[in-house]
Protein backbone atom coordinates (compact mmCIF):
# COMPACT_ATOMS: atom_id res chain seq x y z
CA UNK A 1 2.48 -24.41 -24.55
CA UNK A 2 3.64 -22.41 -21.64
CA UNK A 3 6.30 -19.68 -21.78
CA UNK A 4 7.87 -21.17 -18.68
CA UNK A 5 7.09 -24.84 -18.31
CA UNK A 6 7.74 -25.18 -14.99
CA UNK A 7 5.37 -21.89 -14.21
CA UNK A 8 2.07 -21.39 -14.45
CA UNK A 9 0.51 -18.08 -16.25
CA UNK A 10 -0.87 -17.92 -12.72
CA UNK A 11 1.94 -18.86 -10.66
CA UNK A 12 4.00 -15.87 -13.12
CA UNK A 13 0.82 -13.58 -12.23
CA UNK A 14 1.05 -14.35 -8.49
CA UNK A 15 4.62 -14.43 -8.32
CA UNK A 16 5.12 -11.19 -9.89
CA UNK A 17 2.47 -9.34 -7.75
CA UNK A 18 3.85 -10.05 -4.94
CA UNK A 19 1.67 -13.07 -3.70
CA UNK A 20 2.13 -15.46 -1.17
CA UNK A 21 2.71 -18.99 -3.45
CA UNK A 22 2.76 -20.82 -0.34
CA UNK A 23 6.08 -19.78 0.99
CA UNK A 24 4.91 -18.68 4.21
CA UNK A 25 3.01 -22.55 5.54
CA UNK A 26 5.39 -22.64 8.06
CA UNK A 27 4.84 -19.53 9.76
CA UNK A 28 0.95 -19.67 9.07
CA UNK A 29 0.32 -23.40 10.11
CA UNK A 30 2.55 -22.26 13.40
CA UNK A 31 0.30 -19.54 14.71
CA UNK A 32 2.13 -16.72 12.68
CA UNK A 33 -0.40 -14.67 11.20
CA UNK A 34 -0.48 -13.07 7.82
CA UNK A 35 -0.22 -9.67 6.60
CA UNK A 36 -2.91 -10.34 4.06
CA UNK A 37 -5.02 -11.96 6.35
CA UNK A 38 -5.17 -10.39 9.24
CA UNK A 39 -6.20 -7.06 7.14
CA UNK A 40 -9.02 -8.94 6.38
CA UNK A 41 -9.96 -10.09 9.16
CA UNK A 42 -9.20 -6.49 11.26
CA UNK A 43 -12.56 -5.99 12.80
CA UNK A 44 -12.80 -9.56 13.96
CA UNK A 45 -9.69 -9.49 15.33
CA UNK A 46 -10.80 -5.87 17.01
CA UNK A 47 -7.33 -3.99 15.96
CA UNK A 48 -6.67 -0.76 17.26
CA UNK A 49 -5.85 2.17 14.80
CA UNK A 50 -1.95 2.04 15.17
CA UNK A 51 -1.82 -1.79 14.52
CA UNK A 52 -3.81 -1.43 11.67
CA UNK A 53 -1.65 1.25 10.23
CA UNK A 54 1.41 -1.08 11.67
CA UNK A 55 0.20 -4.10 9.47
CA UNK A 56 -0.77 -2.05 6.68
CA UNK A 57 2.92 -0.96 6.37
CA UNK A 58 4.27 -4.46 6.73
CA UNK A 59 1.68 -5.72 3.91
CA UNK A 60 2.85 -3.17 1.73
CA UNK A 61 6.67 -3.63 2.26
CA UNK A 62 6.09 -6.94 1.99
CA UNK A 63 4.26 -6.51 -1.39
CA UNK A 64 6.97 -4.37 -3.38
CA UNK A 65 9.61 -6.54 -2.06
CA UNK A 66 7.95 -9.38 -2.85
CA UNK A 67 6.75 -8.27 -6.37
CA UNK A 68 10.51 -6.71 -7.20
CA UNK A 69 11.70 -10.68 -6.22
CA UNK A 70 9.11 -12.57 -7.76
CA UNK A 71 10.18 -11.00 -10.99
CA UNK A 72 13.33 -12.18 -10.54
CA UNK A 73 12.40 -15.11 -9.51
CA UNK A 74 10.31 -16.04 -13.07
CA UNK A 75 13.08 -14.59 -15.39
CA UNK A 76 15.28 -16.97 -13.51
CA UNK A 77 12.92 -19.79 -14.14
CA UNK A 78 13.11 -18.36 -17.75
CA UNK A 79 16.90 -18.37 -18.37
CA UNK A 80 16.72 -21.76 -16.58
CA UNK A 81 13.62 -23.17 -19.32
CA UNK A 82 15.55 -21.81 -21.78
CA UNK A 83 18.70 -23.46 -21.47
CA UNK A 84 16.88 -26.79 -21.62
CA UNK A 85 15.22 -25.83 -24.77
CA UNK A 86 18.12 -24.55 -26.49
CA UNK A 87 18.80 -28.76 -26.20
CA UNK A 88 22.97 -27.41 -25.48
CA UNK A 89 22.59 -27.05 -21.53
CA UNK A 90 25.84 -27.44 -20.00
CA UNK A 91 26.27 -28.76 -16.24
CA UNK A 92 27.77 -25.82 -15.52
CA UNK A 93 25.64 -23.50 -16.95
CA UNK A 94 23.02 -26.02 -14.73
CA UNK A 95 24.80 -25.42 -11.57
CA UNK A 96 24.71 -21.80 -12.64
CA UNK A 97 21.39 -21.27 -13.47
CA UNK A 98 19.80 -23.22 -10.72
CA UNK A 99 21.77 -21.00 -7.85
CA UNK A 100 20.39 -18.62 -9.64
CA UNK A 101 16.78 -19.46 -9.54
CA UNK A 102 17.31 -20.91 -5.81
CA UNK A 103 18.52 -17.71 -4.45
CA UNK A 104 15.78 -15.63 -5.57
CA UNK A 105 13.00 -18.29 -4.49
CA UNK A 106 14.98 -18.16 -0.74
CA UNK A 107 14.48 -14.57 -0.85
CA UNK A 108 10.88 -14.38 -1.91
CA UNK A 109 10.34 -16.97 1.09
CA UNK A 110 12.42 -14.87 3.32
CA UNK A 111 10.29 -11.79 2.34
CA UNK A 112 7.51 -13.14 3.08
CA UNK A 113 8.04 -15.37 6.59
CA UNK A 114 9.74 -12.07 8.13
CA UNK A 115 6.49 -10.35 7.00
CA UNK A 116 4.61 -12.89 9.45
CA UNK A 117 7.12 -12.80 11.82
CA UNK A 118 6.66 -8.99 12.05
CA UNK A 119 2.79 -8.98 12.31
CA UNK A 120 2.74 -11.44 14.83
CA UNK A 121 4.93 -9.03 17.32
CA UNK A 122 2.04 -6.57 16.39
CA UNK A 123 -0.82 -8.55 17.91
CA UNK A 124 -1.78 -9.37 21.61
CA UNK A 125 -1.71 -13.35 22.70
CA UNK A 126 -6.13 -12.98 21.70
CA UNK A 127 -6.00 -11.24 18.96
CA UNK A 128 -3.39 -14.49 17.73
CA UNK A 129 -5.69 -16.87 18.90
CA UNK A 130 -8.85 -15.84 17.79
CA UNK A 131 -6.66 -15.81 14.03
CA UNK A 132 -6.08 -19.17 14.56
CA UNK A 133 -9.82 -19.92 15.51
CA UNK A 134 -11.03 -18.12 12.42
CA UNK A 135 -8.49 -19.38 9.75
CA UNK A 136 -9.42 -23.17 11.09
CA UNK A 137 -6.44 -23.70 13.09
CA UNK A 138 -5.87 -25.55 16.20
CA UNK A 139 -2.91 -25.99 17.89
């Protein structure tokens, strides 16, 4: 009895905070670290006062943009849910609605692999490895 079939109550929770829903693997599995993470892990990774405040700011931007696109991203996957329900879905409302949905979903994954891409230019070749070591990663 979901609103959204195809969503969660806690994938809409996630997705509309701003979470990470997995979108970023590629970067993280890759030895990109996280925003999210590497906050904290900040005194294990020894990080000076300026990268702290550096990743801080990427986390955050990161956050809004991702929160303001995971909302879009659910009442996407709404329109789309609904369409099916109303039992009169058209394949060109399909093809419509599923751009829709695709788009913002590229987006939120954009958001949030530049947000690893950006930490990762804010941390020394150590500070990347011991991430790795700590988040069980070997490459």
């Amino acid at each position: 009895m979901r609103d959204i079939k195809s969503l969660s109550a806690t994938d809409v929770d996630e997705l509309a905070r701003g979470g990470g829903w997995g979108f970023a693997k590629p970067a993280e599995l890759n030895g990109y670290p996280g925003p999210s993470h590497v906050l904290q892990m900040k005194d294990r990774l020894g990080l000076t006062d300026d990268q702290l405040l550096k990743v801080q700011k990427a986390f955050d931007l990161m956050q809004v943009q991702a929160s303001e696109e995971g909302k879009v991203f659910v009442e996407a996957e709404r329109e789309l849910d609904a369409a099916f329900r109303s039992g009169a879905i058209t394949e060109s409302a399909l093809r419509n609605l599923v751009a829709t949905a695709e788009a913002s979903r590229s987006r939120l994954r954009f958001i949030h692999l530049a947000a690893h891409l950006e930490v990762t230019r804010l941390l020394d070749d150590g500070q990347i490895t011991a991430y790795g070591e700590h988040r069980g990663y070997s490459k």
